[in-house]
PDB file of N, CA and C in Angstrom:
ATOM      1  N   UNK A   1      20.755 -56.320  71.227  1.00  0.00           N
ATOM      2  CA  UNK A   1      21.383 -56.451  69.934  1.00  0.00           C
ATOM      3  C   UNK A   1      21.026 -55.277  69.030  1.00  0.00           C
ATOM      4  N   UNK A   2      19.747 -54.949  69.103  1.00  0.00           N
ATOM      5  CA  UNK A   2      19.404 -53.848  68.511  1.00  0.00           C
ATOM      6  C   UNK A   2      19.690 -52.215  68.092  1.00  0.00           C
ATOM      7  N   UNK A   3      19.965 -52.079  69.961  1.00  0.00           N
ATOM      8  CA  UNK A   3      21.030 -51.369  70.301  1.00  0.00           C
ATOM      9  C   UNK A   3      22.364 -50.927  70.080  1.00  0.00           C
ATOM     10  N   UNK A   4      22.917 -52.379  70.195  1.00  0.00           N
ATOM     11  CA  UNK A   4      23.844 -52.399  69.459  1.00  0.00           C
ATOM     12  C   UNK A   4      24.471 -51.809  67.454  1.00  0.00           C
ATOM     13  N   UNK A   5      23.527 -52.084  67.173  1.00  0.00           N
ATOM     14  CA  UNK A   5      23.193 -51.681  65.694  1.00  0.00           C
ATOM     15  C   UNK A   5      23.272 -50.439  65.470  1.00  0.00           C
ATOM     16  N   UNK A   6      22.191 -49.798  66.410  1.00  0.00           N
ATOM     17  CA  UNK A   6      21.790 -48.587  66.170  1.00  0.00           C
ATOM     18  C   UNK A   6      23.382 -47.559  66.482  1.00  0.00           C
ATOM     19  N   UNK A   7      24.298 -48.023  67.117  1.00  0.00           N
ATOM     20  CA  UNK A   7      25.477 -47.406  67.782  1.00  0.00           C
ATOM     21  C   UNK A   7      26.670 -47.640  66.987  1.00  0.00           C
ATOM     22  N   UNK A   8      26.428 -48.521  66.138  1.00  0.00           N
ATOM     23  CA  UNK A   8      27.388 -48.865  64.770  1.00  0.00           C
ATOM     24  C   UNK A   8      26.863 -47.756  63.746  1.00  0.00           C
ATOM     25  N   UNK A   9      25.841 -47.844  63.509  1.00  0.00           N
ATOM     26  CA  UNK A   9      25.412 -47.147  62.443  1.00  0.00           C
ATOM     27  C   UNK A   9      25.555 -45.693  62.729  1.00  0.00           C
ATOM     28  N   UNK A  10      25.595 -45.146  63.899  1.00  0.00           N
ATOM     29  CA  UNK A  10      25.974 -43.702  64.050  1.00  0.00           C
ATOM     30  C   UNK A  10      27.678 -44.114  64.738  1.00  0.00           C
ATOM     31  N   UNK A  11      28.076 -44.772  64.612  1.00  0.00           N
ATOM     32  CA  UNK A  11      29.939 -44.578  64.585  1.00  0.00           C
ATOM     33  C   UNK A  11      30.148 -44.703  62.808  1.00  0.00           C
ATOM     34  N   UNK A  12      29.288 -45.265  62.437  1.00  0.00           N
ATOM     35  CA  UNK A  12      29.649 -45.141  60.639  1.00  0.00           C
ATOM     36  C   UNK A  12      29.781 -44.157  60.226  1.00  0.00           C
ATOM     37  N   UNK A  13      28.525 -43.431  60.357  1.00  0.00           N
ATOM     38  CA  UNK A  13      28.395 -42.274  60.071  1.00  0.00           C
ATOM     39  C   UNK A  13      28.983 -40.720  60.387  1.00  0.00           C
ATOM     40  N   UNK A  14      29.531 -40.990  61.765  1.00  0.00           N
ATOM     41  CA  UNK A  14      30.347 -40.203  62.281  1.00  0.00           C
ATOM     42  C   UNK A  14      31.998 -40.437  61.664  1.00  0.00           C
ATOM     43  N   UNK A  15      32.604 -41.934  61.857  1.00  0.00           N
ATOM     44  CA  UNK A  15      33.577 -42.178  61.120  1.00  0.00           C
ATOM     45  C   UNK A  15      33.907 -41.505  59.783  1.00  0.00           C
ATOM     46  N   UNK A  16      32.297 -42.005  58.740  1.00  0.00           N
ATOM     47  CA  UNK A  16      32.705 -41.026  57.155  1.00  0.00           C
ATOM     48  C   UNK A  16      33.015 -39.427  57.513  1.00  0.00           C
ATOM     49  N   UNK A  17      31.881 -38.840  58.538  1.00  0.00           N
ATOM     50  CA  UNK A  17      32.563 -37.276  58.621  1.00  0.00           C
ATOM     51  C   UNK A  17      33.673 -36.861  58.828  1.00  0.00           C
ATOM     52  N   UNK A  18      34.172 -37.391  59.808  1.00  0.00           N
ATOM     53  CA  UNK A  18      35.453 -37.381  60.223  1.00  0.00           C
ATOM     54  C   UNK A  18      36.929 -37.308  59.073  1.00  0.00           C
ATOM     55  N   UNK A  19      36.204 -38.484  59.019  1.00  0.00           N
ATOM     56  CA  UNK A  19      37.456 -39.353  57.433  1.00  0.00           C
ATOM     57  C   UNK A  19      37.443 -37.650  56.574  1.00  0.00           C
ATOM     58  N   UNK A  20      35.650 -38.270  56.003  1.00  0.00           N
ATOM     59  CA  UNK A  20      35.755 -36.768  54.943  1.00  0.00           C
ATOM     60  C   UNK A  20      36.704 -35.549  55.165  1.00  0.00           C
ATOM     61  N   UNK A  21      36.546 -34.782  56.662  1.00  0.00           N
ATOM     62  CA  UNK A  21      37.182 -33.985  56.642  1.00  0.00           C
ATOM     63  C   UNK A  21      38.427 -33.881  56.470  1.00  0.00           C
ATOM     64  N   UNK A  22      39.343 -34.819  57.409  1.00  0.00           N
ATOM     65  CA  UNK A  22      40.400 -34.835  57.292  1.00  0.00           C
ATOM     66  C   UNK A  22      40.886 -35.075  55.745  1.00  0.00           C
ATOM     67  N   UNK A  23      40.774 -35.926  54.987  1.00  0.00           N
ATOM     68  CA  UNK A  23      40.658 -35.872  53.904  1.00  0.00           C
ATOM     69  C   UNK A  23      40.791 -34.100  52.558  1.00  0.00           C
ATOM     70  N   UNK A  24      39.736 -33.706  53.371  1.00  0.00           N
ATOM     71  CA  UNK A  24      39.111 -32.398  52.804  1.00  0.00           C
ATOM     72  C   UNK A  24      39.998 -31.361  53.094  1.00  0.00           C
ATOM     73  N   UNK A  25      40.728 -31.424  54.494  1.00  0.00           N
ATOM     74  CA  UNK A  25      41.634 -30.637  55.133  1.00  0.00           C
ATOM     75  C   UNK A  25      43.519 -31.016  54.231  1.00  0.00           C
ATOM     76  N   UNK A  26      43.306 -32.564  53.800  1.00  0.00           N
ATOM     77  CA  UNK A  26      44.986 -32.118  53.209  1.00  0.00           C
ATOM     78  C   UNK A  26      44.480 -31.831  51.809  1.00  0.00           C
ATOM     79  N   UNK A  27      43.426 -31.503  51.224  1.00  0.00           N
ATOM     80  CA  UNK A  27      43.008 -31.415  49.921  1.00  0.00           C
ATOM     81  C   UNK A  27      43.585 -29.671  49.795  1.00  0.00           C
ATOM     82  N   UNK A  28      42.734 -29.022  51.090  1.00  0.00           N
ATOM     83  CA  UNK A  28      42.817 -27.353  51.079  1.00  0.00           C
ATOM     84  C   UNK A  28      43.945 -26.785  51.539  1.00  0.00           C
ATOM     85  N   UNK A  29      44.925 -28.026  52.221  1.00  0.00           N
ATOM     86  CA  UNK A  29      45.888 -27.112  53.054  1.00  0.00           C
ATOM     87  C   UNK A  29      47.536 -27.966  52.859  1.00  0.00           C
ATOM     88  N   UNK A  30      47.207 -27.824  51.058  1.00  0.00           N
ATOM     89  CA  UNK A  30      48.125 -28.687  50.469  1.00  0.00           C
ATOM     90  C   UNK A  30      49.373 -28.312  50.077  1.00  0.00           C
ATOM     91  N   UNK A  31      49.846 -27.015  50.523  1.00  0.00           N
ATOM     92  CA  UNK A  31      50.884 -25.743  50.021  1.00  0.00           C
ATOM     93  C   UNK A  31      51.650 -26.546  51.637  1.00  0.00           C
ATOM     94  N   UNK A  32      50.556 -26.798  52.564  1.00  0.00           N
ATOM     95  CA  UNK A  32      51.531 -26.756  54.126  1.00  0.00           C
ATOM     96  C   UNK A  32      52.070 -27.836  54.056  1.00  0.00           C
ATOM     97  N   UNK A  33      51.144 -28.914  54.014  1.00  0.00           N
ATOM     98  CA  UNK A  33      51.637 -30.373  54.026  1.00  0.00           C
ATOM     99  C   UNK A  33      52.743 -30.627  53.225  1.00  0.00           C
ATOM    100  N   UNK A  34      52.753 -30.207  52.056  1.00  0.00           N
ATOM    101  CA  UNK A  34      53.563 -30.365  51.169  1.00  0.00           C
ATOM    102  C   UNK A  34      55.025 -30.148  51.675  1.00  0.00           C
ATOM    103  N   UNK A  35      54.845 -28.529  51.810  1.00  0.00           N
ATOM    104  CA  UNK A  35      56.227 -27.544  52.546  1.00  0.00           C
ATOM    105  C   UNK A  35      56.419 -28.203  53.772  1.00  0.00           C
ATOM    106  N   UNK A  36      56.414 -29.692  54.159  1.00  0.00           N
ATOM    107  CA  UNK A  36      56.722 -29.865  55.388  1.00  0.00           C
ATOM    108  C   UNK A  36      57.689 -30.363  55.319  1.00  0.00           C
ATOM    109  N   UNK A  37      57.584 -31.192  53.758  1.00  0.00           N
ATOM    110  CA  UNK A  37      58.512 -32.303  53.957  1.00  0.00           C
ATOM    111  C   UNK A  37      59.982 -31.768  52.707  1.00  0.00           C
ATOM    112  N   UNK A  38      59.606 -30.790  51.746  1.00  0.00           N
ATOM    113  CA  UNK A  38      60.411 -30.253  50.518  1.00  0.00           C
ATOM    114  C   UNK A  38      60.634 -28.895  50.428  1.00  0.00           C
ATOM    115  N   UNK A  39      61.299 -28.573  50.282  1.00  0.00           N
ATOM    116  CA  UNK A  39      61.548 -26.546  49.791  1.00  0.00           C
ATOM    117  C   UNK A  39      61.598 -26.797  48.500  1.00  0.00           C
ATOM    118  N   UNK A  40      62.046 -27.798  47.998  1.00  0.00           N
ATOM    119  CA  UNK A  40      61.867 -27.496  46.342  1.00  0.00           C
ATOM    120  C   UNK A  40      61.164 -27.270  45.638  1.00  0.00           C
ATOM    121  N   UNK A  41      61.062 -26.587  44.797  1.00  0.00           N
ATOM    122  CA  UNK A  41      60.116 -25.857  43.686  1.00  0.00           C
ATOM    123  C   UNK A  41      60.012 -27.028  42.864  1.00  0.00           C
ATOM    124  N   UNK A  42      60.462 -27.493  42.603  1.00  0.00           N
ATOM    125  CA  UNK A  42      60.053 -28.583  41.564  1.00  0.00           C
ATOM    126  C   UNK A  42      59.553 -29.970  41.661  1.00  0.00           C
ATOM    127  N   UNK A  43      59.740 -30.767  42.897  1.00  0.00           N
ATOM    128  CA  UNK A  43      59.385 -31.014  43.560  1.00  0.00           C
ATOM    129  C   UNK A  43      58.045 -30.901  44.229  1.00  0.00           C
ATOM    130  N   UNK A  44      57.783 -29.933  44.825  1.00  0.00           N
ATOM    131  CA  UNK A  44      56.460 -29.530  45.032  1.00  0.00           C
ATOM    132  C   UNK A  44      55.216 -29.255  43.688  1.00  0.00           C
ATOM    133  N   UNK A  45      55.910 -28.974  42.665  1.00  0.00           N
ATOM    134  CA  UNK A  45      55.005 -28.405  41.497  1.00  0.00           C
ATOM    135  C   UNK A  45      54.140 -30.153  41.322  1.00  0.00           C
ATOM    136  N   UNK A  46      55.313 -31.236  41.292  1.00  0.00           N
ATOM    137  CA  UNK A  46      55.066 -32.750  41.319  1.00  0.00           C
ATOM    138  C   UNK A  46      54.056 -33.015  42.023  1.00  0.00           C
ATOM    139  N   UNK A  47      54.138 -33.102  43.559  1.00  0.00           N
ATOM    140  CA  UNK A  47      53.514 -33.850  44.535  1.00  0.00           C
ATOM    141  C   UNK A  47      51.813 -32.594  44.358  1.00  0.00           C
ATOM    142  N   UNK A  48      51.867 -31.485  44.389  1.00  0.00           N
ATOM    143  CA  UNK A  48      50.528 -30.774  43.825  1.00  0.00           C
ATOM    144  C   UNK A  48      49.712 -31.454  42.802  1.00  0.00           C
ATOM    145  N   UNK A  49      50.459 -31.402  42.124  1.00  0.00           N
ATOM    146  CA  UNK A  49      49.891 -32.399  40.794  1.00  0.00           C
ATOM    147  C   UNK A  49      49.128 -34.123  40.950  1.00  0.00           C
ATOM    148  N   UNK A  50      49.585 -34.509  41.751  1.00  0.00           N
ATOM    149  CA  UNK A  50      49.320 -35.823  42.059  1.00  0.00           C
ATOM    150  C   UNK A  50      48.483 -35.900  43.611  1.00  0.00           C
ATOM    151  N   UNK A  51      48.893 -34.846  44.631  1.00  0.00           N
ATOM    152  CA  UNK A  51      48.198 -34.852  45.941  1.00  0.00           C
ATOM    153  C   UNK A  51      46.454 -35.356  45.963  1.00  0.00           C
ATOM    154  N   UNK A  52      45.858 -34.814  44.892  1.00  0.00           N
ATOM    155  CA  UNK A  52      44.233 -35.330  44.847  1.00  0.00           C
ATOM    156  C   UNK A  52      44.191 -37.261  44.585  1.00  0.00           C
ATOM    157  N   UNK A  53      45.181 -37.354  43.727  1.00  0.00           N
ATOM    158  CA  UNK A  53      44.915 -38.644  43.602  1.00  0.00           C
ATOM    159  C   UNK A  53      45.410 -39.632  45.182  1.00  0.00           C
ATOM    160  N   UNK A  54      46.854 -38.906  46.129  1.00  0.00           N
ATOM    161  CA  UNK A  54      46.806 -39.326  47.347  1.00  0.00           C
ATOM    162  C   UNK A  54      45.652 -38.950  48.047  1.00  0.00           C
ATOM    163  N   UNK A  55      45.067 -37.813  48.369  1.00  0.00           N
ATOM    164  CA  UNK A  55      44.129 -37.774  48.888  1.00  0.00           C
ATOM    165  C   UNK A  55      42.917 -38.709  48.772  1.00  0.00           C
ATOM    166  N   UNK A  56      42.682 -39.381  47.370  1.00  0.00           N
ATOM    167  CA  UNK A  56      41.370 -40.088  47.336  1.00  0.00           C
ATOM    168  C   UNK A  56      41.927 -41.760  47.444  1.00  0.00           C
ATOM    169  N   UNK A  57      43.340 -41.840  47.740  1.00  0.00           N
ATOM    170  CA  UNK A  57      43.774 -42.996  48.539  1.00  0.00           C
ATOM    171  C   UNK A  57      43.866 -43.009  49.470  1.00  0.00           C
ATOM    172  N   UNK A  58      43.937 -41.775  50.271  1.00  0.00           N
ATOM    173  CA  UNK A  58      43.593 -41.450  51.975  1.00  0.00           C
ATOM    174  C   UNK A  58      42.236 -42.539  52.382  1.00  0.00           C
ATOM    175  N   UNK A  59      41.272 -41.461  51.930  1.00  0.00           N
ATOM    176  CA  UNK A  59      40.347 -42.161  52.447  1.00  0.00           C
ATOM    177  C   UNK A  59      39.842 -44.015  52.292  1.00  0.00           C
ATOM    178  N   UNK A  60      40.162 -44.473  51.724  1.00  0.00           N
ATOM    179  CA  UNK A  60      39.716 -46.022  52.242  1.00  0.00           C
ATOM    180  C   UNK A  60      40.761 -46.539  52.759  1.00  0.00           C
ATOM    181  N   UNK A  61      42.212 -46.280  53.081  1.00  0.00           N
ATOM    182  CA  UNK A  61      43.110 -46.234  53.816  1.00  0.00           C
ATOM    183  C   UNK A  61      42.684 -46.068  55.353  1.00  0.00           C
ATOM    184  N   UNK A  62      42.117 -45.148  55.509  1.00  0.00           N
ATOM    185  CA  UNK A  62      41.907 -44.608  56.761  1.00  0.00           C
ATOM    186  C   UNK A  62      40.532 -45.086  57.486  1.00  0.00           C
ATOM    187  N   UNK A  63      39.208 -45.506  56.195  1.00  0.00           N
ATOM    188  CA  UNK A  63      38.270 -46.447  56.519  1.00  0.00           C
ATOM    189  C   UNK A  63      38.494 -48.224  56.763  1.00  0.00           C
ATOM    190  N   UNK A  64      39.900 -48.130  56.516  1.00  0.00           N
ATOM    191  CA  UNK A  64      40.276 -49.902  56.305  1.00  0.00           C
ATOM    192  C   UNK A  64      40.513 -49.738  58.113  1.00  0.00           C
ATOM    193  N   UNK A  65      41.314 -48.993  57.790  1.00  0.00           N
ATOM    194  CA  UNK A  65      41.877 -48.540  59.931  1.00  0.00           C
ATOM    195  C   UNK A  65      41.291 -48.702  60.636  1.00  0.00           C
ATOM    196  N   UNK A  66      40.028 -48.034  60.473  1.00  0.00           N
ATOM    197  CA  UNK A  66      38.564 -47.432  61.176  1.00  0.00           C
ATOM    198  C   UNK A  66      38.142 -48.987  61.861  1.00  0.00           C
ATOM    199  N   UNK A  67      37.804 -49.871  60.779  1.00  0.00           N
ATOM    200  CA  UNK A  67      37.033 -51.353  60.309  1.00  0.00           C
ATOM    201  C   UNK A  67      38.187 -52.354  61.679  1.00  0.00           C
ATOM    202  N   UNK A  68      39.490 -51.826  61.353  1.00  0.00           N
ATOM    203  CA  UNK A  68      40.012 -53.421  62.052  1.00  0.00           C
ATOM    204  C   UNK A  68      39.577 -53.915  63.398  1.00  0.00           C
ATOM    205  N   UNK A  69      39.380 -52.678  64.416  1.00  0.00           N
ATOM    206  CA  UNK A  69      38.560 -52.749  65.760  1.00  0.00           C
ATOM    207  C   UNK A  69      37.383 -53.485  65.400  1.00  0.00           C
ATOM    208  N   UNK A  70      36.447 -53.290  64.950  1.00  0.00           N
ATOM    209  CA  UNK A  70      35.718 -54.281  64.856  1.00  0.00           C
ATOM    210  C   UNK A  70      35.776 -55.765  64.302  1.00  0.00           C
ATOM    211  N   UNK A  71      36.632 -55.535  63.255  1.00  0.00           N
ATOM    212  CA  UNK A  71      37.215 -57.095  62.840  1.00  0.00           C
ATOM    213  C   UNK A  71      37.335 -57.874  64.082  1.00  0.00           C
ATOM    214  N   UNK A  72      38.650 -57.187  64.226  1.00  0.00           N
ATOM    215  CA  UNK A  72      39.147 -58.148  65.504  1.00  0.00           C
ATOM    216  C   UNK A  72      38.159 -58.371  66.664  1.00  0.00           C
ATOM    217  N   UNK A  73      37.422 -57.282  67.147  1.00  0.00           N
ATOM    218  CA  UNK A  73      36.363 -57.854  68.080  1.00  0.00           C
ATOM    219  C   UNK A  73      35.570 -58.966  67.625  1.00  0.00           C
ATOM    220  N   UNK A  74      34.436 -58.947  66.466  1.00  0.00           N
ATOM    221  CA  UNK A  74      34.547 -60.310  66.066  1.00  0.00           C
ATOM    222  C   UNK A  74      34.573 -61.488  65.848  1.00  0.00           C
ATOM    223  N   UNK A  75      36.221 -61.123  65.750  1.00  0.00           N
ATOM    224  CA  UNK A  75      37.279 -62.252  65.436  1.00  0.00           C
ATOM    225  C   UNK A  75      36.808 -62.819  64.581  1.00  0.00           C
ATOM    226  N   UNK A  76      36.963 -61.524  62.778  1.00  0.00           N
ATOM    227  CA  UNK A  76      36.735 -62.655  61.541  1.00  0.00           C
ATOM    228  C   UNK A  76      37.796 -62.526  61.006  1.00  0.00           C
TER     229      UNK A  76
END
């Protein structure tokens, strides 16, 4: 059981790095993401403006994801 613990607690921890980065990566490389989906100039000036606040909804989005595998193993 112990074991067990110890192997959660470094998938946690590995999970937040992970998360973080990706996270960190549409924060810096927000001209691309953006231009993937719009050519518009005005448009884009928008979604720039607001992208940090998606970005910091990324992450517990993506930690809720992380969590359901274990939920369901579980079974709560």
């Amino acid at each position: 059981m112990k074991k067990a613990k110890e192997y959660m607690t470094v998938l946690n921890h590995a999970s937040f790095v992970v998360i973080s980065i990706l996270v960190g990566c549409l924060i810096c490389r927000k001209e691309m993401v953006i231009g993937i989906f719009t050519d518009i100039e005005s448009v884009k000036q928008q979604a720039y403006a607001v992208i940090g606040i998606a970005a910091a909804g990324t992450f517990p989005d993506m930690w809720q994801g992380y969590l359901q595998g274990p939920i369901k193993a579980l079974a709560l």
